[in-house]
Protein backbone atom coordinates (compact mmCIF):
# COMPACT_ATOMS: atom_id res chain seq x y z
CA UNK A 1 0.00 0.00 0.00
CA UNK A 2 2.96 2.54 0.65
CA UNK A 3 3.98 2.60 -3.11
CA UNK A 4 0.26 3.15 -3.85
CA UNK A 5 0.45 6.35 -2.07
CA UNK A 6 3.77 7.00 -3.59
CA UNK A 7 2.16 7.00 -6.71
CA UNK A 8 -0.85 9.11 -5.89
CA UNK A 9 1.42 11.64 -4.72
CA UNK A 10 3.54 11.72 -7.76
CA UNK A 11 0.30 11.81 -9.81
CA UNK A 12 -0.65 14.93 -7.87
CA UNK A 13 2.47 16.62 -8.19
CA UNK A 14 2.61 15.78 -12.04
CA UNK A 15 -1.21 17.79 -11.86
CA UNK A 16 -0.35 19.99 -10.04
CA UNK A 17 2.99 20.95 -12.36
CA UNK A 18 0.97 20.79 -15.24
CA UNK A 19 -1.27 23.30 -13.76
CA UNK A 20 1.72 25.75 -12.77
CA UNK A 21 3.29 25.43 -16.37
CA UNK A 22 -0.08 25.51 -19.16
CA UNK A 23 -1.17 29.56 -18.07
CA UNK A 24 2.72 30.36 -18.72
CA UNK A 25 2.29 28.16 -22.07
CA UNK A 26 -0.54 30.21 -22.63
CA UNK A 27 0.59 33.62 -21.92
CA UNK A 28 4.05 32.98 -24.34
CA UNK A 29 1.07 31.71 -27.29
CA UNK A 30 -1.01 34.86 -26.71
CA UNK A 31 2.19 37.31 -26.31
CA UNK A 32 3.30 35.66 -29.48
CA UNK A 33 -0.32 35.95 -31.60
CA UNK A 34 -0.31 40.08 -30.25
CA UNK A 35 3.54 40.47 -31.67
CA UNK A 36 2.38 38.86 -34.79
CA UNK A 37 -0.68 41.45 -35.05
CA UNK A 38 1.33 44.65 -34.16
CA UNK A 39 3.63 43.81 -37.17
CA UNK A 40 0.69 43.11 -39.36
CA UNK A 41 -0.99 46.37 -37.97
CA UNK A 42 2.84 48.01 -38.58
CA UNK A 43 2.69 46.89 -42.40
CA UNK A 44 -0.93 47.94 -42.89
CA UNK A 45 0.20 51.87 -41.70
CA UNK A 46 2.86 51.59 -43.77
CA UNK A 47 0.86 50.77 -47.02
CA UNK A 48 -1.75 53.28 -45.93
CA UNK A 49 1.01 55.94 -45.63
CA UNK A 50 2.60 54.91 -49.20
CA UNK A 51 -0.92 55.38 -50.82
CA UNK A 52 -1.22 58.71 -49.33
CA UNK A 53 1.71 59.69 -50.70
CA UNK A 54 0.57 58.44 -54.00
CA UNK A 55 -2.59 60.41 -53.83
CA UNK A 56 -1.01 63.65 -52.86
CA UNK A 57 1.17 63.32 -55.89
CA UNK A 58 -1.63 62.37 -58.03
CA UNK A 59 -3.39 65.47 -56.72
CA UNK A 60 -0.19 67.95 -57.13
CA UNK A 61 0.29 66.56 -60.13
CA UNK A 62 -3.94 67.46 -61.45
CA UNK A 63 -3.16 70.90 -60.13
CA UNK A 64 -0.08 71.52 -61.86
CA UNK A 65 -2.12 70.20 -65.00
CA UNK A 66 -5.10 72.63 -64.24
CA UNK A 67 -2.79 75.01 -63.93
CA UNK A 68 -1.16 74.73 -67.45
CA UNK A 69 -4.36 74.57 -68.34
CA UNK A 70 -5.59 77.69 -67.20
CA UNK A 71 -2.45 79.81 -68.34
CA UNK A 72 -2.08 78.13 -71.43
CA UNK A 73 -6.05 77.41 -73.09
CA UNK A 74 -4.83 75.88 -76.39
CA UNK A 75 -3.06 73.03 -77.10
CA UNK A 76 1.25 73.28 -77.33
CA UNK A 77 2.64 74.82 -80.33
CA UNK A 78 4.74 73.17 -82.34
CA UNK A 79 8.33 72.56 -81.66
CA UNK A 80 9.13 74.50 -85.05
CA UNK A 81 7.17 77.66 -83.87
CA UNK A 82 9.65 79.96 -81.04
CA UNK A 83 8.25 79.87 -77.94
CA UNK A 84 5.85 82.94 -76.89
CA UNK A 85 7.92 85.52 -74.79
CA UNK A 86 4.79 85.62 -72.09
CA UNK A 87 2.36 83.31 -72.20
CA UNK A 88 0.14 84.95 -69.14
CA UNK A 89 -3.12 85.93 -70.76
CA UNK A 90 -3.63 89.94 -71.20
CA UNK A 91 -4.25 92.28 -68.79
CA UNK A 92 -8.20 92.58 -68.15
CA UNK A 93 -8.92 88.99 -68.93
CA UNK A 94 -10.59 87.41 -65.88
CA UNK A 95 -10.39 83.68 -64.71
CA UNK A 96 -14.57 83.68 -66.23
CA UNK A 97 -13.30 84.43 -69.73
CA UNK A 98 -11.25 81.39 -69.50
CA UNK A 99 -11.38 79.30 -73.05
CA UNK A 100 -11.63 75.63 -73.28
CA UNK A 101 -8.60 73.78 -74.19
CA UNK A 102 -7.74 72.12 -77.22
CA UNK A 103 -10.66 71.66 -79.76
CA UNK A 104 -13.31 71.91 -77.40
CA UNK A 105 -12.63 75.72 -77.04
CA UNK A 106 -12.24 75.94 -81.15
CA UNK A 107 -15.57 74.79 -81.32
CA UNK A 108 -17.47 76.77 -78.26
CA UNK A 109 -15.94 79.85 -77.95
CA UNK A 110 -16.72 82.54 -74.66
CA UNK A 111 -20.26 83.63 -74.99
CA UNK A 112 -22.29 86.22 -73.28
CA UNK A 113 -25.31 88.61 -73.57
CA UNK A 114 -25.56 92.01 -71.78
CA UNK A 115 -28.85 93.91 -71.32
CA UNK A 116 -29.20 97.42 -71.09
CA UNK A 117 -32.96 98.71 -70.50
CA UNK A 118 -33.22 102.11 -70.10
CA UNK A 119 -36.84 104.28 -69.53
CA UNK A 120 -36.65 107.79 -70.38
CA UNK A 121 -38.64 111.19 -69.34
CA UNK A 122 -37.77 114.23 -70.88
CA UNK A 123 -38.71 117.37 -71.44
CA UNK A 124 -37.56 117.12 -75.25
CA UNK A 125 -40.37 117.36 -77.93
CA UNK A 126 -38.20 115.21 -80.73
CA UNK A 127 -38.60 111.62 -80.43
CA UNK A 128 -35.07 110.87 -80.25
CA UNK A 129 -33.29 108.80 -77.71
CA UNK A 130 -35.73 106.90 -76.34
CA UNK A 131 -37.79 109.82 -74.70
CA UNK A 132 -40.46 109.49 -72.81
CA UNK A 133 -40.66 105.27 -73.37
CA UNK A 134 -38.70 102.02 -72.32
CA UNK A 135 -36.68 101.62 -74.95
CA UNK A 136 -34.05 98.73 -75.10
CA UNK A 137 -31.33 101.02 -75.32
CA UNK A 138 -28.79 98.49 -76.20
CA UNK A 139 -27.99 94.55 -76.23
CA UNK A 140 -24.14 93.30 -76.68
CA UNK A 141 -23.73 90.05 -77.77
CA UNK A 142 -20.20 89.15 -76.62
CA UNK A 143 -17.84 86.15 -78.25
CA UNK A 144 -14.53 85.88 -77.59
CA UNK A 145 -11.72 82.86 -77.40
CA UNK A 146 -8.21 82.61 -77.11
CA UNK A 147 -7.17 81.43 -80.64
CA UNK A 148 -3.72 79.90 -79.81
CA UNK A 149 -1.11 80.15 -76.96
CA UNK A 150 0.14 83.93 -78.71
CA UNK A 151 -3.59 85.58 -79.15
CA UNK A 152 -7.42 86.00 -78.55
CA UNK A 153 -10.10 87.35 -80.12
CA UNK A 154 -12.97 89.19 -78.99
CA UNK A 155 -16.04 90.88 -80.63
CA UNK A 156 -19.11 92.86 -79.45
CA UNK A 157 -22.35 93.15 -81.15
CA UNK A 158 -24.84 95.62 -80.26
CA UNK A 159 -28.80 95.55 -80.82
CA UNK A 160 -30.96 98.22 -80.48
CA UNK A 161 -34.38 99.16 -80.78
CA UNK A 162 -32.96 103.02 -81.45
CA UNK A 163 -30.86 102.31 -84.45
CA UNK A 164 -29.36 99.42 -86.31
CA UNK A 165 -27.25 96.47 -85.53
CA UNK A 166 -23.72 97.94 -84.60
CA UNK A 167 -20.18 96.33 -84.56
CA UNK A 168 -18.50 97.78 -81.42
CA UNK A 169 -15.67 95.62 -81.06
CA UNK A 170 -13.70 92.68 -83.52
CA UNK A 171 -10.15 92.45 -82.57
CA UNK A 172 -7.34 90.06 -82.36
CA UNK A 173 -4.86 90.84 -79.40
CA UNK A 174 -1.55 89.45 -79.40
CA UNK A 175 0.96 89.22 -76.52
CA UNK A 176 4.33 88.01 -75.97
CA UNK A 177 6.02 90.30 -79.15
CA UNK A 178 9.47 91.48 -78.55
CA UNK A 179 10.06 94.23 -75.80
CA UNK A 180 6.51 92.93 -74.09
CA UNK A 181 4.66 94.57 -76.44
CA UNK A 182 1.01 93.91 -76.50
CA UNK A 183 -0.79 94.39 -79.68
CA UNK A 184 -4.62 95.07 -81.03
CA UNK A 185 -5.89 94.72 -84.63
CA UNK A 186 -9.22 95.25 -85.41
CA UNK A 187 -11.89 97.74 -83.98
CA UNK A 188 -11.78 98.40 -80.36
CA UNK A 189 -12.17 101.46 -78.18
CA UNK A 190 -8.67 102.93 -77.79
CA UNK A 191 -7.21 103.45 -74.56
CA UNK A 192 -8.24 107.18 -73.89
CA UNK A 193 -9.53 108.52 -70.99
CA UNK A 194 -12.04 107.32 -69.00
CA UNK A 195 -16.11 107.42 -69.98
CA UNK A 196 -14.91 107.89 -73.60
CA UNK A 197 -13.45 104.25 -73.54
CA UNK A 198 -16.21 102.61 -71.99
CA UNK A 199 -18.55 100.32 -73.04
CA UNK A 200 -22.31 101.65 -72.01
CA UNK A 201 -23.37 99.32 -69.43
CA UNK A 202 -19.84 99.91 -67.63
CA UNK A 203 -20.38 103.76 -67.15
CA UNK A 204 -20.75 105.42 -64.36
CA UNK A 205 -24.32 107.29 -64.89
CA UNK A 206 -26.79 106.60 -67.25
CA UNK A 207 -25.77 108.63 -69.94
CA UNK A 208 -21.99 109.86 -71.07
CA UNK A 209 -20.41 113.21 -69.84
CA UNK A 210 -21.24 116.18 -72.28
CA UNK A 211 -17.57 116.46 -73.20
CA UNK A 212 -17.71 112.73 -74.08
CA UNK A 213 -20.37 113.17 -75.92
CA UNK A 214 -19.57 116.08 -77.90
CA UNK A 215 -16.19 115.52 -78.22
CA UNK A 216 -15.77 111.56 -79.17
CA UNK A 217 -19.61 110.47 -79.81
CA UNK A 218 -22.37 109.28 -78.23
CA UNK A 219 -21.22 106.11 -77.58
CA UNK A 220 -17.30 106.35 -76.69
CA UNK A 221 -15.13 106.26 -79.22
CA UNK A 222 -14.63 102.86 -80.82
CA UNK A 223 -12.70 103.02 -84.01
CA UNK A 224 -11.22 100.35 -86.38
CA UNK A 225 -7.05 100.20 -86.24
CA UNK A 226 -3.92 99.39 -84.75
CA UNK A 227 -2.46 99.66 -81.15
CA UNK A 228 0.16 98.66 -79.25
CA UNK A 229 0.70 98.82 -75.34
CA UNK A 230 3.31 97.84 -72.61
CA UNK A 231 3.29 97.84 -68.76
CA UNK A 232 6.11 99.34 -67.34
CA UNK A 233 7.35 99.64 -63.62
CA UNK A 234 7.80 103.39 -62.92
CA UNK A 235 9.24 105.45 -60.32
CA UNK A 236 8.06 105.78 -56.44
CA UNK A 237 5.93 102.79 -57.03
CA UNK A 238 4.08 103.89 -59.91
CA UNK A 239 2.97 101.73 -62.55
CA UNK A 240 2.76 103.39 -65.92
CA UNK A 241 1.07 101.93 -69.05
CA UNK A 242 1.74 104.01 -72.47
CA UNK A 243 -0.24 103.17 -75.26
CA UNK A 244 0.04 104.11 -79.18
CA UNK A 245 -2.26 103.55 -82.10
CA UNK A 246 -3.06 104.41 -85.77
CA UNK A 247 -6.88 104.52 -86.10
CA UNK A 248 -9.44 105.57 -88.64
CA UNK A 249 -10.30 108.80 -89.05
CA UNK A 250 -13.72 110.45 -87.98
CA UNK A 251 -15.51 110.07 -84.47
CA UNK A 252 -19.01 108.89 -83.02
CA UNK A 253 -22.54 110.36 -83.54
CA UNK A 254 -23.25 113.48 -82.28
CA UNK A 255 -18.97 114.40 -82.75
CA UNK A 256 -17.28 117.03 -84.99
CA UNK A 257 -14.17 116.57 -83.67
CA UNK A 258 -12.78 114.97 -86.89
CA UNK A 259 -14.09 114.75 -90.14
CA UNK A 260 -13.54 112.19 -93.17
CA UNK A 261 -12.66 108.66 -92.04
CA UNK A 262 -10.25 108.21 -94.75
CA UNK A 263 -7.73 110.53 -92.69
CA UNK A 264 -6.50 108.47 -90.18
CA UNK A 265 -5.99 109.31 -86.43
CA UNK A 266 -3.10 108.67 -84.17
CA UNK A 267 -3.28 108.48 -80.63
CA UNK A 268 -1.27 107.84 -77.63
CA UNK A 269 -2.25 108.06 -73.63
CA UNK A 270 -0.10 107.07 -70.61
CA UNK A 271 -2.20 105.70 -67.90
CA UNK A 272 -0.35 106.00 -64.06
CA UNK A 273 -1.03 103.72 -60.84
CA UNK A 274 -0.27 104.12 -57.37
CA UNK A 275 -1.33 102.82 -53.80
CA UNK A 276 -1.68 105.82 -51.84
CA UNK A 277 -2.21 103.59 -48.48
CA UNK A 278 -4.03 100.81 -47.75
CA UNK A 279 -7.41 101.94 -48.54
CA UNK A 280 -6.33 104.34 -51.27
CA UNK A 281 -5.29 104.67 -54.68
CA UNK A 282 -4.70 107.17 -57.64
CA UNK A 283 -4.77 106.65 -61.28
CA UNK A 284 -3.87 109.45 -63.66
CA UNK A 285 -4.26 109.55 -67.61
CA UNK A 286 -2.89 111.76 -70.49
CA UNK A 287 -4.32 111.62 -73.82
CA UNK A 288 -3.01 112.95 -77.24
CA UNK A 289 -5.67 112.70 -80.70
CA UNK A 290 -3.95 114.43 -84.00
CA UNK A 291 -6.59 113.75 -86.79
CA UNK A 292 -7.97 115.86 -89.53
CA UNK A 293 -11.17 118.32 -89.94
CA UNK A 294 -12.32 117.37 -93.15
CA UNK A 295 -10.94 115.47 -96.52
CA UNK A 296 -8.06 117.04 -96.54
CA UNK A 297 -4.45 116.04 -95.51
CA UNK A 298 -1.98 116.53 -92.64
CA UNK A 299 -3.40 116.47 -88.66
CA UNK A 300 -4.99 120.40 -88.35
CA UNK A 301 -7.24 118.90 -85.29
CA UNK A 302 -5.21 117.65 -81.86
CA UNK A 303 -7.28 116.91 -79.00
CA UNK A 304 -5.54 116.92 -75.79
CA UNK A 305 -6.86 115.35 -72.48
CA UNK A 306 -6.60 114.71 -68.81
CA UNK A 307 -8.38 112.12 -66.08
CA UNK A 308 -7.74 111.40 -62.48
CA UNK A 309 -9.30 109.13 -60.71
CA UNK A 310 -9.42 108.34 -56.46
CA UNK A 311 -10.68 105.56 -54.72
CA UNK A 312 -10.62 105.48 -50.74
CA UNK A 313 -12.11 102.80 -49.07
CA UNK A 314 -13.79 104.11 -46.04
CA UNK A 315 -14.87 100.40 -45.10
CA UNK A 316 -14.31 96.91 -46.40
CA UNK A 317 -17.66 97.59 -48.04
CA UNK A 318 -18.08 101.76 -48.46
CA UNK A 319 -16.35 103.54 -50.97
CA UNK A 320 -15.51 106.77 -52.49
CA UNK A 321 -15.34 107.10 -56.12
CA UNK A 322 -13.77 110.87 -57.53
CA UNK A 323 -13.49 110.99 -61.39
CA UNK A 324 -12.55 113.78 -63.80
CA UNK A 325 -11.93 114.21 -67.34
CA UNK A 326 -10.38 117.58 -68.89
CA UNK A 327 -10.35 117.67 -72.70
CA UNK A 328 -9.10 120.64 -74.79
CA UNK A 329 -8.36 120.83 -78.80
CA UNK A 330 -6.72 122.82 -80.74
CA UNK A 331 -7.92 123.08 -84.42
CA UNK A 332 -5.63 125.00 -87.09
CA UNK A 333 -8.81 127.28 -88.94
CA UNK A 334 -11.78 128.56 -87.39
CA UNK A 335 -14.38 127.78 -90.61
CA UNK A 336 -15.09 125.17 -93.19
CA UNK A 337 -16.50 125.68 -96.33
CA UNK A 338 -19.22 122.48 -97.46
CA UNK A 339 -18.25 122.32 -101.04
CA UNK A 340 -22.07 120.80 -101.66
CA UNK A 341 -23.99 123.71 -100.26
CA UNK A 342 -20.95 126.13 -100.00
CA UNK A 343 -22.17 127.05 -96.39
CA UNK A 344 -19.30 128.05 -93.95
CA UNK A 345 -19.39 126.57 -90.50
CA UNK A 346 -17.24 128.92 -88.01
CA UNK A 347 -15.35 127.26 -85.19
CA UNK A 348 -13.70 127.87 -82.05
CA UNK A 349 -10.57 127.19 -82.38
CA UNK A 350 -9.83 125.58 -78.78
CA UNK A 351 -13.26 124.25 -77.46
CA UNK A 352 -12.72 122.51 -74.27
CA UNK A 353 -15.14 120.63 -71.93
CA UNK A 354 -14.60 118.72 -68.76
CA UNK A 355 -16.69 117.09 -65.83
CA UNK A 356 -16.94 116.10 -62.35
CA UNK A 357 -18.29 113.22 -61.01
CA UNK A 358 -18.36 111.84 -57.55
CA UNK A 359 -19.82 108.67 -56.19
CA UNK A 360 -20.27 107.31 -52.28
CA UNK A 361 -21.16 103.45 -51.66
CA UNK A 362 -22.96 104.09 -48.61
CA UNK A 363 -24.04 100.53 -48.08
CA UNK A 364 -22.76 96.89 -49.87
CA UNK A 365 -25.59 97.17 -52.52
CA UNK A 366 -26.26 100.87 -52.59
CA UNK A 367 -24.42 103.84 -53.62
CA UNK A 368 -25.41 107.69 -54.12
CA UNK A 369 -23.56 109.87 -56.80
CA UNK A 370 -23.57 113.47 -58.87
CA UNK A 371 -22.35 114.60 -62.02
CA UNK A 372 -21.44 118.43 -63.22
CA UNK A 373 -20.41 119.11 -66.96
CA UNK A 374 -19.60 121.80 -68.64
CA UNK A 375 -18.58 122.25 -72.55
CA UNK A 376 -17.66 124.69 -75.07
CA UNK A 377 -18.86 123.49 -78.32
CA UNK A 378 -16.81 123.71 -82.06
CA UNK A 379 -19.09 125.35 -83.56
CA UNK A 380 -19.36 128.80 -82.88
CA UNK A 381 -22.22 130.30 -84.45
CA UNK A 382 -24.16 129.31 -81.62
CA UNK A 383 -25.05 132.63 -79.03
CA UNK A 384 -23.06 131.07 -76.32
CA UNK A 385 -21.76 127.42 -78.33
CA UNK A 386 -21.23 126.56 -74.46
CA UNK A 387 -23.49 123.82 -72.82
CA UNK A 388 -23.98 122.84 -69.02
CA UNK A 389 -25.65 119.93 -66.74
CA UNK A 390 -26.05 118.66 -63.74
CA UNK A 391 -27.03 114.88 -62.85
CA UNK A 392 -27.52 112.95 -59.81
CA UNK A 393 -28.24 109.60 -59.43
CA UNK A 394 -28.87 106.21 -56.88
CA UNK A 395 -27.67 103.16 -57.82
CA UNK A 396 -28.78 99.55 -57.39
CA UNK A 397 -26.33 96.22 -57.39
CA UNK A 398 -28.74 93.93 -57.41
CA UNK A 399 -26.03 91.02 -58.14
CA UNK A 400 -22.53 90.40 -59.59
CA UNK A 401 -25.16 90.12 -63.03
CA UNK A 402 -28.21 92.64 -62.20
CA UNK A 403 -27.90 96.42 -61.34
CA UNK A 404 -30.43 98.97 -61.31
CA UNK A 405 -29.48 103.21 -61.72
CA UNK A 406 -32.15 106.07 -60.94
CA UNK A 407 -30.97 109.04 -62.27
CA UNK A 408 -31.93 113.11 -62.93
CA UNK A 409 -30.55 115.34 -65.50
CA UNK A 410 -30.35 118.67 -65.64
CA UNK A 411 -28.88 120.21 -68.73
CA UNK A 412 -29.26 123.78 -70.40
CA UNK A 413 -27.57 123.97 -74.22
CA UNK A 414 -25.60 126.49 -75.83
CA UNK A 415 -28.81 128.02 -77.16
CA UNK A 416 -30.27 128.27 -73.23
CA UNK A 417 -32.77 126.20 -73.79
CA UNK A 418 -32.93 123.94 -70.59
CA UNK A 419 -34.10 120.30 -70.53
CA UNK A 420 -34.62 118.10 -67.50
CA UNK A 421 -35.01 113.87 -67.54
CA UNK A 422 -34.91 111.00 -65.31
CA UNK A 423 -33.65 108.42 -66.13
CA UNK A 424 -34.19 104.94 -64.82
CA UNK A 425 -31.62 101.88 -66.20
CA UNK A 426 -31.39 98.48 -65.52
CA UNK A 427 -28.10 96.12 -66.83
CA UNK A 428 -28.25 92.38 -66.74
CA UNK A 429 -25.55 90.09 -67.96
CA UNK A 430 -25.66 86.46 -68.49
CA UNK A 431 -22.93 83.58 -69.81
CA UNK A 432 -19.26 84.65 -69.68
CA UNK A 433 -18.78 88.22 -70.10
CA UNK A 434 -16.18 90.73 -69.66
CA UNK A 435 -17.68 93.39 -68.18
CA UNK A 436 -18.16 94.63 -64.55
CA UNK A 437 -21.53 95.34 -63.01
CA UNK A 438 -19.87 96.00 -59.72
């Protein structure tokens, strides 16, 4: 019996062993199964990382692409062609007048329609202008495209219920020629001034300044020709812009500043920037026109001209808009002699006109503004040939696209007969479009 309990005691101890030794079995298994997961769980963060990476340079690499896209709209040149000096689109081009590469944008070029709707009360008896009725003063139909990596072309189409279909603009600009010139072919509205160079629905009142009016036409002055134009860095951190042109002789409706078109015009201007602070700025103008009276040769007419303009920025979202325009010509006779009816026409020979115009944004969609012109007209036989007005106005922004303008005139001609009219406008513009209702 006593090796019986020897063996039961072994037995026990052999249990009891086994009991001591599985759990530490157990634990090395488990701590063995958790290193294996951590290194699994190591790899997986490591992957993850590498396909981060991958994506972020997938991504850098669609905005570089975009990018290309976006300065350069067409497709690559060939390698025979010289590479473009500048291939930054010009000056005034937004990013919403961007063209669709490749044939895409050949195809669909930049489209957009601009309404101009204008009601009219006047005291004037004629039925002229659009007085006394809504009249759908104007409708531009604008198309434009970049046509390769070097150019763009742009055109404007006006419709009116007042008169007949009207080419305002067709011209090909082309950047990138030697020196940084920029050039324009075509018809365009030369860089002159300020009002005078503006397309309707961009003015600043309803109507254009008397000088403007009498002095380069009712509409601005858009002529067919040739320009050219470079930005330059100037002194005291001004930035200075001269442009020269040859254009076609004559000027708008309603002008006598120059006579046959087949006399061409030349012009030149030099337009001057400057930050004055943080909420301030200057820009400055001069203006040169040498163009002829009539038929005949040489330049006997020169029209000479000065603008300023301030901006201070009383508030992120109130502003105060100064403008002036000074105009003055000097013409080499004071007659000519119409060879059809042999009537003489006398003249002045250095009319001048000029106006003031101020303008407060007094809240983010509303701003208040006045306007006082004065001109002395060319021709002289007139009792005064001088003619004043006065205009205030309120102004709407409805949207980036929708603007509304309330506005009273005041005017008195040379003859001092005095006219007053209210005015109320309203501009919409739809698809991609150039101009600013802002």
């Amino acid at each position: 019996m006593q090796w019986h309990k020897s063996l039961q005691k072994a037995l026990l101890a052999g249990f009891i062993a086994s009991l001591a030794v599985a759990p530490a079995a157990w634990a090395e298994d488990v701590s063995e199964e958790l290193k294996q997961m951590r290194q699994a769980l190591e790899e997986l963060k490591q992957t993850v990382q590498s396909q981060n990476e991958l994506i972020q340079k997938q991504q850098n690499r669609i905005d570089e692409l975009e990018r290309r896209v976006t300065t350069q709209p067409t497709d690559p040149a060939p390698a025979a062609m010289p590479p473009p000096r500048s291939a930054v689109p010009p000056s005034g081009v937004t990013t919403q007048s961007r063209s669709i590469p490749g044939q895409i944008g050949a195809v669909l070029p930049e489209i957009g329609v601009v309404g101009d709707i204008v009601a009219t009360s006047s005291q004037k008896k004629n039925d002229t202008g659009g007085n006394d009725r809504i009249s759908a003063r104007e409708l531009e139909l604008v198309v434009g495209s970049y046509v390769d990596p070097y150019s763009r072309f742009d055109s404007t189409i006006a419709f009116s219920d007042q008169s007949d279909v009207e080419l305002e603009e067709a011209y090909l600009t082309r950047w990138g020629l030697p020196g940084d010139l920029k050039a324009r072919i075509g018809r365009f509205f030369p860089r002159i001034g300020k009002e005078g160079s503006t397309h309707r629905d961009s003015l600043s009142t309803v109507d254009e300044p008397l000088v403007v009016r009498r002095f380069l036409g009712e509409e601005g002055f858009s002529r067919a020709g040739l320009d050219f134009t470079r930005p330059l860095q100037g002194p005291f951190g001004w930035v200075l812009e001269p442009s020269a042109g040859v254009l076609e002789g004559g000027a708008g409706e309603g002008s006598s500043t120059f006579g046959s078109r087949r006399r061409p015009t030349v012009y030149s201007h030099l337009k001057a920037f400057r930050d004055l602070g943080d909420v301030s700025n200057l820009e400055l103008g001069l203006t040169h026109l040498a163009g002829s009276k009539d038929a005949g040769p040489g330049f006997d007419v020169h029209l000479l001209g000065a603008d300023a303009t301030y901006i201070y920025h009383v508030t992120p979202t109130n502003k105060l808009l100064v403008q002036s325009e000074v105009y003055v010509q000097d013409r080499s006779g004071n007659s000519r002699l119409n060879s059809n009816t042999g009537a003489i026409t006398r003249f002045d020979r250095h009319p001048w006109g000029t106006y003031l115009l101020a303008d407060y944004r007094f809240a983010p969609r509303w701003s208040v503004g006045a306007r006082a012109d004065q001109v002395r007209l060319v021709d002289a036989t007139a009792t005064r040939h001088e003619e004043q007005g006065l205009s205030a106005f309120l102004t709407f922004y409805q949207s980036e696209f929708a603007r509304w303008r309330l506005q009273f005139r005041h005017e008195e001609d040379a003859n001092k007969k005095q006219d007053n009219a209210v005015f109320l406008q309203g501009t919409f513009a739809i698809g991609t479009h150039k101009h600013q209702l802002q």
